[in-house]
Protein backbone atom coordinates (compact mmCIF):
# COMPACT_ATOMS: atom_id res chain seq x y z
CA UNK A 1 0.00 0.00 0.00
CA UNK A 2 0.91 3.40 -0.91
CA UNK A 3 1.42 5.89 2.02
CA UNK A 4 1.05 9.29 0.68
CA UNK A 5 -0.18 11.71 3.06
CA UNK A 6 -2.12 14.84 2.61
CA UNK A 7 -2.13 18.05 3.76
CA UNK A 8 -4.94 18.50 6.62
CA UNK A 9 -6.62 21.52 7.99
CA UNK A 10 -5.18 22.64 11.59
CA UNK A 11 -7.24 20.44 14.65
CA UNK A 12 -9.78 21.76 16.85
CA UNK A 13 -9.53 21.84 20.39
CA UNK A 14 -12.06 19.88 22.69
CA UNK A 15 -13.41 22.77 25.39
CA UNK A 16 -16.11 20.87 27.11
CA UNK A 17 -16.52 17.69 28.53
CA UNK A 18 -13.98 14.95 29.56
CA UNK A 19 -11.92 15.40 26.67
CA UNK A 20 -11.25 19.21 27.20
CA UNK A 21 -8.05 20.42 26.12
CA UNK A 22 -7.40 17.39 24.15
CA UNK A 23 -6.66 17.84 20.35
CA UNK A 24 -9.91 16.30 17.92
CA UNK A 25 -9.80 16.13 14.47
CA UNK A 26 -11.54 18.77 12.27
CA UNK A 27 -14.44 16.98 10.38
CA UNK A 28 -13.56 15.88 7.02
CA UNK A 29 -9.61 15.67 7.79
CA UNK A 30 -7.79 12.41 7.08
CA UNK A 31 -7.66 11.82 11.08
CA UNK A 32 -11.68 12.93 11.22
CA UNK A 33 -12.23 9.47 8.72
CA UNK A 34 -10.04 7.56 10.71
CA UNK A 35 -12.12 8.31 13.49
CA UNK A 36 -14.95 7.20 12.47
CA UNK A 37 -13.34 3.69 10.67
CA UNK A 38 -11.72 3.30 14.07
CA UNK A 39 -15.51 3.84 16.10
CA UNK A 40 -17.72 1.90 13.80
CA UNK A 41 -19.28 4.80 12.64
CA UNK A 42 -19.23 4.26 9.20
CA UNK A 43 -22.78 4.12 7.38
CA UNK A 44 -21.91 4.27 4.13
CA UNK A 45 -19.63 1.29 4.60
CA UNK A 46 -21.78 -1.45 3.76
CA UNK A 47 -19.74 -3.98 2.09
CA UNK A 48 -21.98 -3.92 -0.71
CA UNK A 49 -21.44 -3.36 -4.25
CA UNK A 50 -23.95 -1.09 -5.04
CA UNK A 51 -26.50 -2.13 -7.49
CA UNK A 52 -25.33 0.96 -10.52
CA UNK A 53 -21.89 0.04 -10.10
CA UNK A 54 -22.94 -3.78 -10.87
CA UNK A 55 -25.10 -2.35 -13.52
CA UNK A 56 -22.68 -0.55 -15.48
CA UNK A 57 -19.65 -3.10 -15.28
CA UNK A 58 -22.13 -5.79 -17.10
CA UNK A 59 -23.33 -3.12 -19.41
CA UNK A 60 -20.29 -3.90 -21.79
CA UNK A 61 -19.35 -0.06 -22.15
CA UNK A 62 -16.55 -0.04 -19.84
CA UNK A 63 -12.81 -0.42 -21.59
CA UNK A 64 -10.45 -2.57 -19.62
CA UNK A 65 -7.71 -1.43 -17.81
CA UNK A 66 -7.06 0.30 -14.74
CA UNK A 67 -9.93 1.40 -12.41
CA UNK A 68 -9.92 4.40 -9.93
CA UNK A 69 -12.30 4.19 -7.21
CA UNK A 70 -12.07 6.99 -5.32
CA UNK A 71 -12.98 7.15 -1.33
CA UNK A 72 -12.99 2.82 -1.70
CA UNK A 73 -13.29 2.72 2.01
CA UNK A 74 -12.95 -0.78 2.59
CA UNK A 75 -12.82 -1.90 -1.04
CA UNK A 76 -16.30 -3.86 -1.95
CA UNK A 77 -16.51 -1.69 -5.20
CA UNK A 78 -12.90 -2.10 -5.90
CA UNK A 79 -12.92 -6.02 -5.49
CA UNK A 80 -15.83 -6.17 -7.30
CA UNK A 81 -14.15 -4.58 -10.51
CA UNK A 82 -10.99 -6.53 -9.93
CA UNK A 83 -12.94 -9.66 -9.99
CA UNK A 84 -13.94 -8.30 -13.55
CA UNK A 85 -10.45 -8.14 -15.45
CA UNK A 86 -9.59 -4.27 -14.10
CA UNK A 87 -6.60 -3.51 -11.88
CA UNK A 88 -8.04 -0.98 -9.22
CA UNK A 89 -6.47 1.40 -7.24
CA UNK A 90 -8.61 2.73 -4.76
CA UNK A 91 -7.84 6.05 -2.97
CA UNK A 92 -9.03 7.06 0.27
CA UNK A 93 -7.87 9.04 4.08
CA UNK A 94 -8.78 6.64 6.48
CA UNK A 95 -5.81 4.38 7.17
CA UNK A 96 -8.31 1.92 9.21
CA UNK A 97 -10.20 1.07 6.00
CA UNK A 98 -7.21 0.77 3.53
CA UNK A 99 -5.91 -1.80 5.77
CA UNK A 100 -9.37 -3.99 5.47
CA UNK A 101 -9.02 -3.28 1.71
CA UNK A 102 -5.66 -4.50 1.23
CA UNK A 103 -6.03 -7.20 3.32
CA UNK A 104 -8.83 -8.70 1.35
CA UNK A 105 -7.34 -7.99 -1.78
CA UNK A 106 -4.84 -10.17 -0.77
CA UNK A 107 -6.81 -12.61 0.56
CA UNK A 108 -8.71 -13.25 -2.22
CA UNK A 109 -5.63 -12.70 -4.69
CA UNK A 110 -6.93 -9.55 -6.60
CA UNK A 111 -5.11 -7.01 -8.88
CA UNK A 112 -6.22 -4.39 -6.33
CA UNK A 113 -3.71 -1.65 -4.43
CA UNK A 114 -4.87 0.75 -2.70
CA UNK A 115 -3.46 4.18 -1.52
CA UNK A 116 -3.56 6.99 1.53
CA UNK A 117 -4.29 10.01 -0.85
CA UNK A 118 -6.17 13.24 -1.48
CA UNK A 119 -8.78 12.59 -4.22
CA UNK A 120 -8.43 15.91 -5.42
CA UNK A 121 -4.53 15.65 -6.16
CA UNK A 122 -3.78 12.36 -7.74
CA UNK A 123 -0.82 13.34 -9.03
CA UNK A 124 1.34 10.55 -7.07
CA UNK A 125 -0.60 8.06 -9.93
CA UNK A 126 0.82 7.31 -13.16
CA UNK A 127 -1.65 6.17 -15.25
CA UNK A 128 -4.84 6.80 -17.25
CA UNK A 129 -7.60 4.80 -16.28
CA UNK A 130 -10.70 3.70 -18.50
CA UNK A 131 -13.12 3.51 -15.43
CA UNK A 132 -13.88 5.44 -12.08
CA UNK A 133 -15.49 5.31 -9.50
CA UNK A 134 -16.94 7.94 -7.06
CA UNK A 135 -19.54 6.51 -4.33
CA UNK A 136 -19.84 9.66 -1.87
CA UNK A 137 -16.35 11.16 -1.82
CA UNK A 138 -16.55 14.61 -4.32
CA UNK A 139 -19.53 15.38 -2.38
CA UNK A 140 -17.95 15.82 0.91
CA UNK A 141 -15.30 18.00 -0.43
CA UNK A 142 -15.16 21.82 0.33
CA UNK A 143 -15.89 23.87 -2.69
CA UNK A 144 -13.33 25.24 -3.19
CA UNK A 145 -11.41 21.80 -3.48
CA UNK A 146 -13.34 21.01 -6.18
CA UNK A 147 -11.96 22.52 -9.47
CA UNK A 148 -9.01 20.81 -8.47
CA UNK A 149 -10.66 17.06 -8.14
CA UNK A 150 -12.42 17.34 -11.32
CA UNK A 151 -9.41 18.64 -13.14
CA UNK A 152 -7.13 16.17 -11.93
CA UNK A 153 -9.19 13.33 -12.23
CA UNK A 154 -9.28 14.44 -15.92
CA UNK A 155 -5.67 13.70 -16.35
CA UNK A 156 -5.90 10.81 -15.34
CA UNK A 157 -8.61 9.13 -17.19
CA UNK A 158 -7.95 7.88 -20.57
CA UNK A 159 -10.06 9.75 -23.43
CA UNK A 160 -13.58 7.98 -23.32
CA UNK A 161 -13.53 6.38 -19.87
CA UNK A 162 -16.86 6.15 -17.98
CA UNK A 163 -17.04 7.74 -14.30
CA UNK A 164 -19.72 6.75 -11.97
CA UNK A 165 -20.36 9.39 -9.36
CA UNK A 166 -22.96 8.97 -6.57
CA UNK A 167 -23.53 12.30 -4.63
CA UNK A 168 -26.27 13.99 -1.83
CA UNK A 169 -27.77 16.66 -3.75
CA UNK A 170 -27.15 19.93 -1.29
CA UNK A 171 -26.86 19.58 2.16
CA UNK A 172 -25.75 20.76 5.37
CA UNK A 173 -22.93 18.78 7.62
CA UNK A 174 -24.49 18.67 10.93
CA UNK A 175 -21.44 18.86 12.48
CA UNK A 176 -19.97 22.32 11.49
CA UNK A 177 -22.66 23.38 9.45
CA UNK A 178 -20.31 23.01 6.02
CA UNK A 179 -22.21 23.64 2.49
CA UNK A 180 -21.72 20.07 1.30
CA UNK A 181 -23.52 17.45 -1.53
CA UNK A 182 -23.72 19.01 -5.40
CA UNK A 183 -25.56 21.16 -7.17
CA UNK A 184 -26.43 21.20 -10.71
CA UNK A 185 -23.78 24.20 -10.50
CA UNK A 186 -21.51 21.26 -9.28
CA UNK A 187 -22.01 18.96 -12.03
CA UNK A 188 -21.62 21.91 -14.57
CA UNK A 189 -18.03 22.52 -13.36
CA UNK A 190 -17.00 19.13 -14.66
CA UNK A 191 -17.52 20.48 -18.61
CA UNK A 192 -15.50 20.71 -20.79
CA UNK A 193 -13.56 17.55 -19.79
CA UNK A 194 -16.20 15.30 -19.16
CA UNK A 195 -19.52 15.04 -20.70
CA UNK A 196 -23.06 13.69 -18.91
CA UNK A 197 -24.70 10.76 -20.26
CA UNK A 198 -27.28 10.32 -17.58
CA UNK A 199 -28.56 11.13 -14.53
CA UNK A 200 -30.71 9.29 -11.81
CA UNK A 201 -32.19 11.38 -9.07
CA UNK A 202 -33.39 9.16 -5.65
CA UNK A 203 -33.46 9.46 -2.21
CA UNK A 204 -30.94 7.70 0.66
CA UNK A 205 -32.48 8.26 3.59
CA UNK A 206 -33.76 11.86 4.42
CA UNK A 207 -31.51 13.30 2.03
CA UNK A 208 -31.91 13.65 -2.07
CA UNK A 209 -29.23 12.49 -3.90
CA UNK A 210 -28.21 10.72 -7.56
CA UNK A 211 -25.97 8.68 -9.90
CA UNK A 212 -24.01 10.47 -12.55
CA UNK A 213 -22.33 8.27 -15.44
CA UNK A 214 -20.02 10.29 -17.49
CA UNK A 215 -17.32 10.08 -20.28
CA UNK A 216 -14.04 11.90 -20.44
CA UNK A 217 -14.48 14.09 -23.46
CA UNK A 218 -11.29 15.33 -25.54
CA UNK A 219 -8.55 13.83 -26.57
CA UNK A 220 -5.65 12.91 -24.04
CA UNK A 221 -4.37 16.52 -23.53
CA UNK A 222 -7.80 17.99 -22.62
């Protein structure tokens, strides 16, 4: 496994309580997802393949080759594809779930690595993928992170390659009351170097939210 680590905001300080005056993570930091691996507060860890990823890899429109899957988590999306002919690399913060992910990679023999990374700087990777994956990561990054994710996921994707993204439509993060999920501003931002062939708008829960399959557009350089 691939240890890069990423630059994280500056902690916040615990003032009440039993904890006061010890350092916690800000949410959304690398050490704020480790946190919640290392609790068992994960809901969106399921271990199941989700039924659009499923859908799409037995569609016969994805290219083989490498796979991204950004924010794996604890790899059921990534093993999935591997068990399909790609070689994934999935990308995430939380050192907790990369561990589970490599270790059942391994166990099952899989062309799957994964890596301690920022999704929005993959510029430790080099490769062009013909697939990615996104189940809940570009969401949960700040806005003004995001030009940077969609441009460098870009340069990384092979000319053509299909990218799944699940997302909450807008939101607020209870915790610090952050602006998070995407707009169709959002999904706008990733023209010109992708292009939208669908959308399907649901629910999870309380909160709206939907599937986005697009293609990188352009040739190589764009």
């Amino acid at each position: 496994m691939i240890d890069v680590q990423p630059t994280e905001p500056a902690q916040r300080r615990a003032t009440d309580g039993p904890d006061a005056g010890v350092s916690e993570p800000a949410c959304g930091t690398a050490a704020w997802w480790e946190a919640r691996y290392v609790s068992g507060d994960r809901p969106w860890d399921t271990g199941v393949v989700p039924p659009e990823v499923a859908a799409l890899a037995g569609s016969g429109l994805l290219a083989p080759g490498w796979a991204l899957d950004l924010g794996c988590g604890s790899c059921a999306s990534s093993c999935f594809l591997a068990q399909r002919g790609f070689r994934v690399v999935g990308i995430d913060l939380a050192q907790s779930a990369l561990a589970r992910a490599c270790r059942a990679a391994s166990a099952a023999a899989l062309p799957a690595f994964f890596c301690r990374g920022d999704a929005a700087d993959l510029g430790f990777l080099k490769l062009r993928a013909t697939c990615a994956l996104d189940i809940g990561c570009f969401h949960g990054l700040p806005m003004d992170r995001r030009p940077a994710y969609v441009a460098s996921l870009a340069g990384h994707l092979a000319p053509g390659a299909a990218y799944l993204l699940y997302a909450f439509e807008p939101f607020r993060r209870w915790e610090d009351g952050a602006a998070l999920g995407v707009s169709p501003a959002a999904i706008a931002q990733f023209a010109p170097h992708f292009t939208l062939c669908w959308a399907q708008h649901g629910r999870d829960g309380d909160r709206p939210s939907a599937w986005y399959l697009f293609r990188r557009s352009g040739c190589a350089g764009a």
